[in-house]
PDB file of N, CA and C in Angstrom:
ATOM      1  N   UNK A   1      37.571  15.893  16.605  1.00  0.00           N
ATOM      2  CA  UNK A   1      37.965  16.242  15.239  1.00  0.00           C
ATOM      3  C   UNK A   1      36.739  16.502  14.379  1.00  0.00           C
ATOM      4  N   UNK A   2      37.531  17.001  13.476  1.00  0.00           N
ATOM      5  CA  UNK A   2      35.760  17.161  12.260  1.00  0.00           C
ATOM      6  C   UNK A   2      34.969  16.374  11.703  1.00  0.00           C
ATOM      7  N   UNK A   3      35.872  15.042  11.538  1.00  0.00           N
ATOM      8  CA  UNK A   3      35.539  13.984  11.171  1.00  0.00           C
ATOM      9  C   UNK A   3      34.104  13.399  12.234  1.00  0.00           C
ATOM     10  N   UNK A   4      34.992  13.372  13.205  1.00  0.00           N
ATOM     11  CA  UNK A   4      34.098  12.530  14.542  1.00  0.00           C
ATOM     12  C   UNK A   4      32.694  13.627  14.775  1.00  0.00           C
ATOM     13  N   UNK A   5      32.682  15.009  14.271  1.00  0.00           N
ATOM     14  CA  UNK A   5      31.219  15.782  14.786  1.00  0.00           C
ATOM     15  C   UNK A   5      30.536  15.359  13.200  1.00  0.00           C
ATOM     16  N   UNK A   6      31.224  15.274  12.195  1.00  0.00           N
ATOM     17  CA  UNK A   6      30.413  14.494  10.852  1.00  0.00           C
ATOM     18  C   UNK A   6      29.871  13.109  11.344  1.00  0.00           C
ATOM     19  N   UNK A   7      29.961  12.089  11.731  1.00  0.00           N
ATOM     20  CA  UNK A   7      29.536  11.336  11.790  1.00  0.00           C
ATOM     21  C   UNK A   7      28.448  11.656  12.813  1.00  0.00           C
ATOM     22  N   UNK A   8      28.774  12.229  14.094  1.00  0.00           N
ATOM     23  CA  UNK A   8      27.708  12.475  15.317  1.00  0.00           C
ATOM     24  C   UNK A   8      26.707  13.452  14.251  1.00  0.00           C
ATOM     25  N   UNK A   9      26.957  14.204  14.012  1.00  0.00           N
ATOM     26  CA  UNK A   9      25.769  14.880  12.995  1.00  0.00           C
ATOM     27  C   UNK A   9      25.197  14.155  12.030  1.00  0.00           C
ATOM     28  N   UNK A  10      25.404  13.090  11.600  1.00  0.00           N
ATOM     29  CA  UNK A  10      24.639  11.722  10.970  1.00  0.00           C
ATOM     30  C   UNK A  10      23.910  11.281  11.603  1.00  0.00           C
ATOM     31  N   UNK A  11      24.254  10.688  13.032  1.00  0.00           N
ATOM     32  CA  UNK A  11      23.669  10.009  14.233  1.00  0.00           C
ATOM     33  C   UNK A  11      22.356  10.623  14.629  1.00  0.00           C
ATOM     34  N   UNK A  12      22.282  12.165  15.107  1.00  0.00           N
ATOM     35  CA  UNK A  12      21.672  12.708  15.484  1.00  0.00           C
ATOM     36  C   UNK A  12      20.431  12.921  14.087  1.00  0.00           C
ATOM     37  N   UNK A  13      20.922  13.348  12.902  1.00  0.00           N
ATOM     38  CA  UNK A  13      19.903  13.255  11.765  1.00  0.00           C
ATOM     39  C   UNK A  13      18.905  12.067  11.469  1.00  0.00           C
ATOM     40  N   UNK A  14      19.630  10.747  11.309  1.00  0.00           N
ATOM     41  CA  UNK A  14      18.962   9.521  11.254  1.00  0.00           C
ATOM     42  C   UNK A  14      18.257   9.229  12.605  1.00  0.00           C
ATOM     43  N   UNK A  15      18.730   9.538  13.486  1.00  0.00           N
ATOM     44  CA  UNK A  15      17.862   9.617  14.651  1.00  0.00           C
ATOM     45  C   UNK A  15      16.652   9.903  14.553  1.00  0.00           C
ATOM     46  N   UNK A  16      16.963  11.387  14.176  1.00  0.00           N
ATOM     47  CA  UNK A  16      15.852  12.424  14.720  1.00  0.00           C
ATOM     48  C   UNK A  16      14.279  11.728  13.321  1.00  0.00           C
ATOM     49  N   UNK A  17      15.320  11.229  12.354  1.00  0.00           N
ATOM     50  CA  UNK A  17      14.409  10.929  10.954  1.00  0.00           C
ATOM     51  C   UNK A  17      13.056  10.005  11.786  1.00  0.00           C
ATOM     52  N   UNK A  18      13.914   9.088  12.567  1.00  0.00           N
ATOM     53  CA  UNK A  18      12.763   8.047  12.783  1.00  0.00           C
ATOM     54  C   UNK A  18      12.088   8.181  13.848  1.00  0.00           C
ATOM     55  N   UNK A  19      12.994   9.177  14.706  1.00  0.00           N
ATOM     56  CA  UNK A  19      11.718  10.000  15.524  1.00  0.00           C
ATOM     57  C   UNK A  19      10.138  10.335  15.257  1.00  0.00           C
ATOM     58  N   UNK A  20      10.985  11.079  14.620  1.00  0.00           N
ATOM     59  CA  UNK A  20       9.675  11.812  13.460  1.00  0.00           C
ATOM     60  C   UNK A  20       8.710  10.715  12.763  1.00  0.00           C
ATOM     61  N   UNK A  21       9.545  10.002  12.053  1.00  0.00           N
ATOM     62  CA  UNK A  21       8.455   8.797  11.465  1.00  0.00           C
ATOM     63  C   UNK A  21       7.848   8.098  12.349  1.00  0.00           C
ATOM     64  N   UNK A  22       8.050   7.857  13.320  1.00  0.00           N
ATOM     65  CA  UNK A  22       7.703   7.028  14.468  1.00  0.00           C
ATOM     66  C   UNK A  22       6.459   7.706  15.273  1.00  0.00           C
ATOM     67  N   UNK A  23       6.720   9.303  15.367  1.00  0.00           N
ATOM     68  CA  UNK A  23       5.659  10.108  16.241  1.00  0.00           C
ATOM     69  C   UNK A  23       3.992  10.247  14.724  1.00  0.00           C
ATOM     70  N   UNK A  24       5.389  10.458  13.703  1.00  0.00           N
ATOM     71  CA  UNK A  24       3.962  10.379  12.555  1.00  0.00           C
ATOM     72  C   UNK A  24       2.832   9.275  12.218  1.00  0.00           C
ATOM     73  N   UNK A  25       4.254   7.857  12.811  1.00  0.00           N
ATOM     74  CA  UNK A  25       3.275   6.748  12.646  1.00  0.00           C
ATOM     75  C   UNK A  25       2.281   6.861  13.422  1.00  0.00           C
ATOM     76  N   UNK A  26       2.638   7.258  14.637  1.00  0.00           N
ATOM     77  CA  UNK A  26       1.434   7.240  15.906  1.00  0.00           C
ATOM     78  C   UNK A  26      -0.028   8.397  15.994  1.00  0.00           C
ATOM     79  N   UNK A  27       0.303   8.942  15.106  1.00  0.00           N
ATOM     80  CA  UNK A  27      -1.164   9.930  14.441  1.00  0.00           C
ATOM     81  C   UNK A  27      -2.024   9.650  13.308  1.00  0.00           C
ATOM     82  N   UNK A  28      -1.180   8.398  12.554  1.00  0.00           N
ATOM     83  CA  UNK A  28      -1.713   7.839  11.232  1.00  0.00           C
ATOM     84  C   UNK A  28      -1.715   6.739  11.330  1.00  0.00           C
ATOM     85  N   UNK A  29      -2.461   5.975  12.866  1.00  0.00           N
ATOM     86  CA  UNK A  29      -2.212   4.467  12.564  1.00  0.00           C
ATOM     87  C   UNK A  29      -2.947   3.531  11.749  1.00  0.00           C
ATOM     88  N   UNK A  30      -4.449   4.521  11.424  1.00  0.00           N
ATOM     89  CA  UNK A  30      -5.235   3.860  10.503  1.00  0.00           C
ATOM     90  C   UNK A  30      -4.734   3.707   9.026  1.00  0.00           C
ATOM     91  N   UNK A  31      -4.033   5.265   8.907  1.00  0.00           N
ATOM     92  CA  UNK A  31      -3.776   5.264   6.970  1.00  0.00           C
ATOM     93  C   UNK A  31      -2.298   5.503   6.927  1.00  0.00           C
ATOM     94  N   UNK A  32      -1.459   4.610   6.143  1.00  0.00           N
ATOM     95  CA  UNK A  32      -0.455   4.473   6.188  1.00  0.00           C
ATOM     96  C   UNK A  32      -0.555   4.967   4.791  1.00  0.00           C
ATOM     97  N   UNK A  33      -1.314   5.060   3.883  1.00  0.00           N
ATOM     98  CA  UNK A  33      -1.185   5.466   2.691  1.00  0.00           C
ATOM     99  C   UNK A  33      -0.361   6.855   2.473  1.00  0.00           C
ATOM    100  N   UNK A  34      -0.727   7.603   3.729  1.00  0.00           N
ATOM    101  CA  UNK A  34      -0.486   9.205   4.090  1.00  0.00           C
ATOM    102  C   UNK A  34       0.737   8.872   4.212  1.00  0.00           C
ATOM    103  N   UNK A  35       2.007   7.855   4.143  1.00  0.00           N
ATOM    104  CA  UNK A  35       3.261   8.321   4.096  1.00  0.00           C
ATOM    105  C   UNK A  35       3.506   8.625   2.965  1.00  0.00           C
ATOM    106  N   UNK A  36       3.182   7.584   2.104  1.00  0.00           N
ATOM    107  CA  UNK A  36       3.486   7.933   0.422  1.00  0.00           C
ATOM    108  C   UNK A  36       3.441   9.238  -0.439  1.00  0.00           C
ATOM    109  N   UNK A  37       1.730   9.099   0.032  1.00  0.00           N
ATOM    110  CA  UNK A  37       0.647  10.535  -0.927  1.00  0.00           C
ATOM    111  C   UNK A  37       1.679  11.605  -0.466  1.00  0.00           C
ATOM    112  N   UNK A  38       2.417  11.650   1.080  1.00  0.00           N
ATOM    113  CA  UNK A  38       3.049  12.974   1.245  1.00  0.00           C
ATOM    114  C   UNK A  38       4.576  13.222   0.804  1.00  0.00           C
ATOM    115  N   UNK A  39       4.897  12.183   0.680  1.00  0.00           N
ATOM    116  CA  UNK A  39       6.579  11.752   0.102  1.00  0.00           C
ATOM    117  C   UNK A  39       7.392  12.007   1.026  1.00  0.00           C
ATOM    118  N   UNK A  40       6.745  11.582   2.664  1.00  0.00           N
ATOM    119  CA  UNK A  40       8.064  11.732   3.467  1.00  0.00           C
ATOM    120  C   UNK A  40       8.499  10.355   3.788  1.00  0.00           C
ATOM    121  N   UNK A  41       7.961   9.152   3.670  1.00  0.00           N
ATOM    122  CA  UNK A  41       8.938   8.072   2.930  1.00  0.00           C
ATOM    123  C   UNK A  41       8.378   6.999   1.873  1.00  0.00           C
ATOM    124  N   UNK A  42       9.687   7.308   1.096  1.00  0.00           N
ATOM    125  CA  UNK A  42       9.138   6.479  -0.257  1.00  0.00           C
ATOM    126  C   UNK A  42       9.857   5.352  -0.588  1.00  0.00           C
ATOM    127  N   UNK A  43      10.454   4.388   0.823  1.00  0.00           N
ATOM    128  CA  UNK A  43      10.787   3.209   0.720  1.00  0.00           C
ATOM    129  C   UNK A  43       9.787   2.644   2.079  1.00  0.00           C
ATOM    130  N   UNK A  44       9.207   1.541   1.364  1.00  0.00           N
ATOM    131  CA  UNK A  44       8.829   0.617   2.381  1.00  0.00           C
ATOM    132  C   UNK A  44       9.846  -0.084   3.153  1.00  0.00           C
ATOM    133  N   UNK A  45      10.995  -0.309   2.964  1.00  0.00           N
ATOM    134  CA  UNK A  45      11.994  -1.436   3.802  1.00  0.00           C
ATOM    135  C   UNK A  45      11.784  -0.490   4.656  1.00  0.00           C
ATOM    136  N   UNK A  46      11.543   0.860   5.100  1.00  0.00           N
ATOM    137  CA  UNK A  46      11.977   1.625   6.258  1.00  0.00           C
ATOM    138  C   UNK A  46      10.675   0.872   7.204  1.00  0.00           C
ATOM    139  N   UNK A  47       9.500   0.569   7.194  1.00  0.00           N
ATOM    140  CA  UNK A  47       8.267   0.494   7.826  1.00  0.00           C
ATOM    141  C   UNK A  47       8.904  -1.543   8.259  1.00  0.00           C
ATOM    142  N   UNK A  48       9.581  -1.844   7.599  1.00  0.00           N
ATOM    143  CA  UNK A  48       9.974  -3.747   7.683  1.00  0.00           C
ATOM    144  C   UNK A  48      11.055  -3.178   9.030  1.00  0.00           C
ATOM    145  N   UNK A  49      12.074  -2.280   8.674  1.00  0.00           N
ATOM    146  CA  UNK A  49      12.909  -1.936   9.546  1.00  0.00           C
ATOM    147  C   UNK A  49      12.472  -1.651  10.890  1.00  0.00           C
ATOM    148  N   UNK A  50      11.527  -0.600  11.025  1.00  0.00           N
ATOM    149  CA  UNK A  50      10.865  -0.475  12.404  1.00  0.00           C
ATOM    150  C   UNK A  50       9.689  -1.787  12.755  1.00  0.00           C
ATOM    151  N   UNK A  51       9.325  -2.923  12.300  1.00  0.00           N
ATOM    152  CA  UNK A  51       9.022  -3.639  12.706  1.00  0.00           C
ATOM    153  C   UNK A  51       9.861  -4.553  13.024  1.00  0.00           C
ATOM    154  N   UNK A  52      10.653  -4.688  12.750  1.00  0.00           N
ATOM    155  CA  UNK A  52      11.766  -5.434  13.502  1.00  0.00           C
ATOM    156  C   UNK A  52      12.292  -4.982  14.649  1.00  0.00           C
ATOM    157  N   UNK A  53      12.405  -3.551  14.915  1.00  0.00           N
ATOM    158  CA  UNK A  53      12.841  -3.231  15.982  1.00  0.00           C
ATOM    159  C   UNK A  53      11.673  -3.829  17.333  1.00  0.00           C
ATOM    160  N   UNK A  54      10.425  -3.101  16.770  1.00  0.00           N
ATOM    161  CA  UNK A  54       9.542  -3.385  17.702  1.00  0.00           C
ATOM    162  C   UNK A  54       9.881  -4.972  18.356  1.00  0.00           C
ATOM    163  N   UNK A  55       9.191  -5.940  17.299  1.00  0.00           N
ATOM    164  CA  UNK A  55       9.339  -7.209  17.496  1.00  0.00           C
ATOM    165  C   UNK A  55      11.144  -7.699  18.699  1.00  0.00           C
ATOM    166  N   UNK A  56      11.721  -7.021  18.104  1.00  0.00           N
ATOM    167  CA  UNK A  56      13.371  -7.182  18.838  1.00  0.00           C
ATOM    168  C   UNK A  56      12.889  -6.758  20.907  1.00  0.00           C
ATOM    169  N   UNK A  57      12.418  -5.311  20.590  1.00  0.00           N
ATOM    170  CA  UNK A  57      11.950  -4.677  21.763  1.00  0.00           C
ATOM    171  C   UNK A  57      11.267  -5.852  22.763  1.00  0.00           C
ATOM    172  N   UNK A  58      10.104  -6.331  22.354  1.00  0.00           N
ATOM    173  CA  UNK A  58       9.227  -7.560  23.079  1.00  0.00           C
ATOM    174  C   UNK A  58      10.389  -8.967  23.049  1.00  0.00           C
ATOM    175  N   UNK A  59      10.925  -9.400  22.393  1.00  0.00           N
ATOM    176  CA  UNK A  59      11.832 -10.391  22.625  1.00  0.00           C
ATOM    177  C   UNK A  59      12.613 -10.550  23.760  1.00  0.00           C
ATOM    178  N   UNK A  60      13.416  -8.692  23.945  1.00  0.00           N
ATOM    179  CA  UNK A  60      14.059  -8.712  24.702  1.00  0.00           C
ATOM    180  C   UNK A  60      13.398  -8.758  26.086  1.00  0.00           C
ATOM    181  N   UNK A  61      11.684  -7.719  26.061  1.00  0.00           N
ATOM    182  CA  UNK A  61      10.777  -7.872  27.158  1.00  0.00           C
ATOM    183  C   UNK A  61      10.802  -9.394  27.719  1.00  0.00           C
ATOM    184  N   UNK A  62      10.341 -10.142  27.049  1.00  0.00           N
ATOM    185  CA  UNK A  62       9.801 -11.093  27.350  1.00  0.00           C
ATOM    186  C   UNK A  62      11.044 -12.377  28.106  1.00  0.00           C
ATOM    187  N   UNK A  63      12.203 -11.879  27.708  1.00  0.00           N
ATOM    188  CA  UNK A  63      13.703 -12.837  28.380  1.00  0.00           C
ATOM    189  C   UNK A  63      13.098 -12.429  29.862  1.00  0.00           C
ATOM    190  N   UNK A  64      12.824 -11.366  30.478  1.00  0.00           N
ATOM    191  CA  UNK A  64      13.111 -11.195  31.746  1.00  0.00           C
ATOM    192  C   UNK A  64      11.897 -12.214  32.486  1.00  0.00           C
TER     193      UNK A  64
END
């Protein structure tokens, strides 16, 4: 339904967002300032958010 490709077209957007932030983090690991100055993100909870994931990632490493 239309409904259900609206939401998958959300999925795939927010996805692709932190893709991107994620490949950007990895070219700017010294200056994080360069997210701001460029305004492609202008909330910090997003940078708390992907550290949690990370941290989650090794948690789960480390069960095995």
């Amino acid at each position: 339904s239309l409904l259900n490709e609206l939401i998958y077209a959300e999925i795939i957007t927010c996805v692709s967002k932190l893709v991107i932030w994620f490949l950007y983090d990895l070219y700017n690991m010294d200056d994080h300032s360069s997210y701001t100055d460029s305004g492609i993100v202008q909330d910090s909870s997003m940078f708390d958010m992907t550290d949690d994931m990370d941290s989650f990632q090794e948690s789960e490493m480390n069960m095995d």
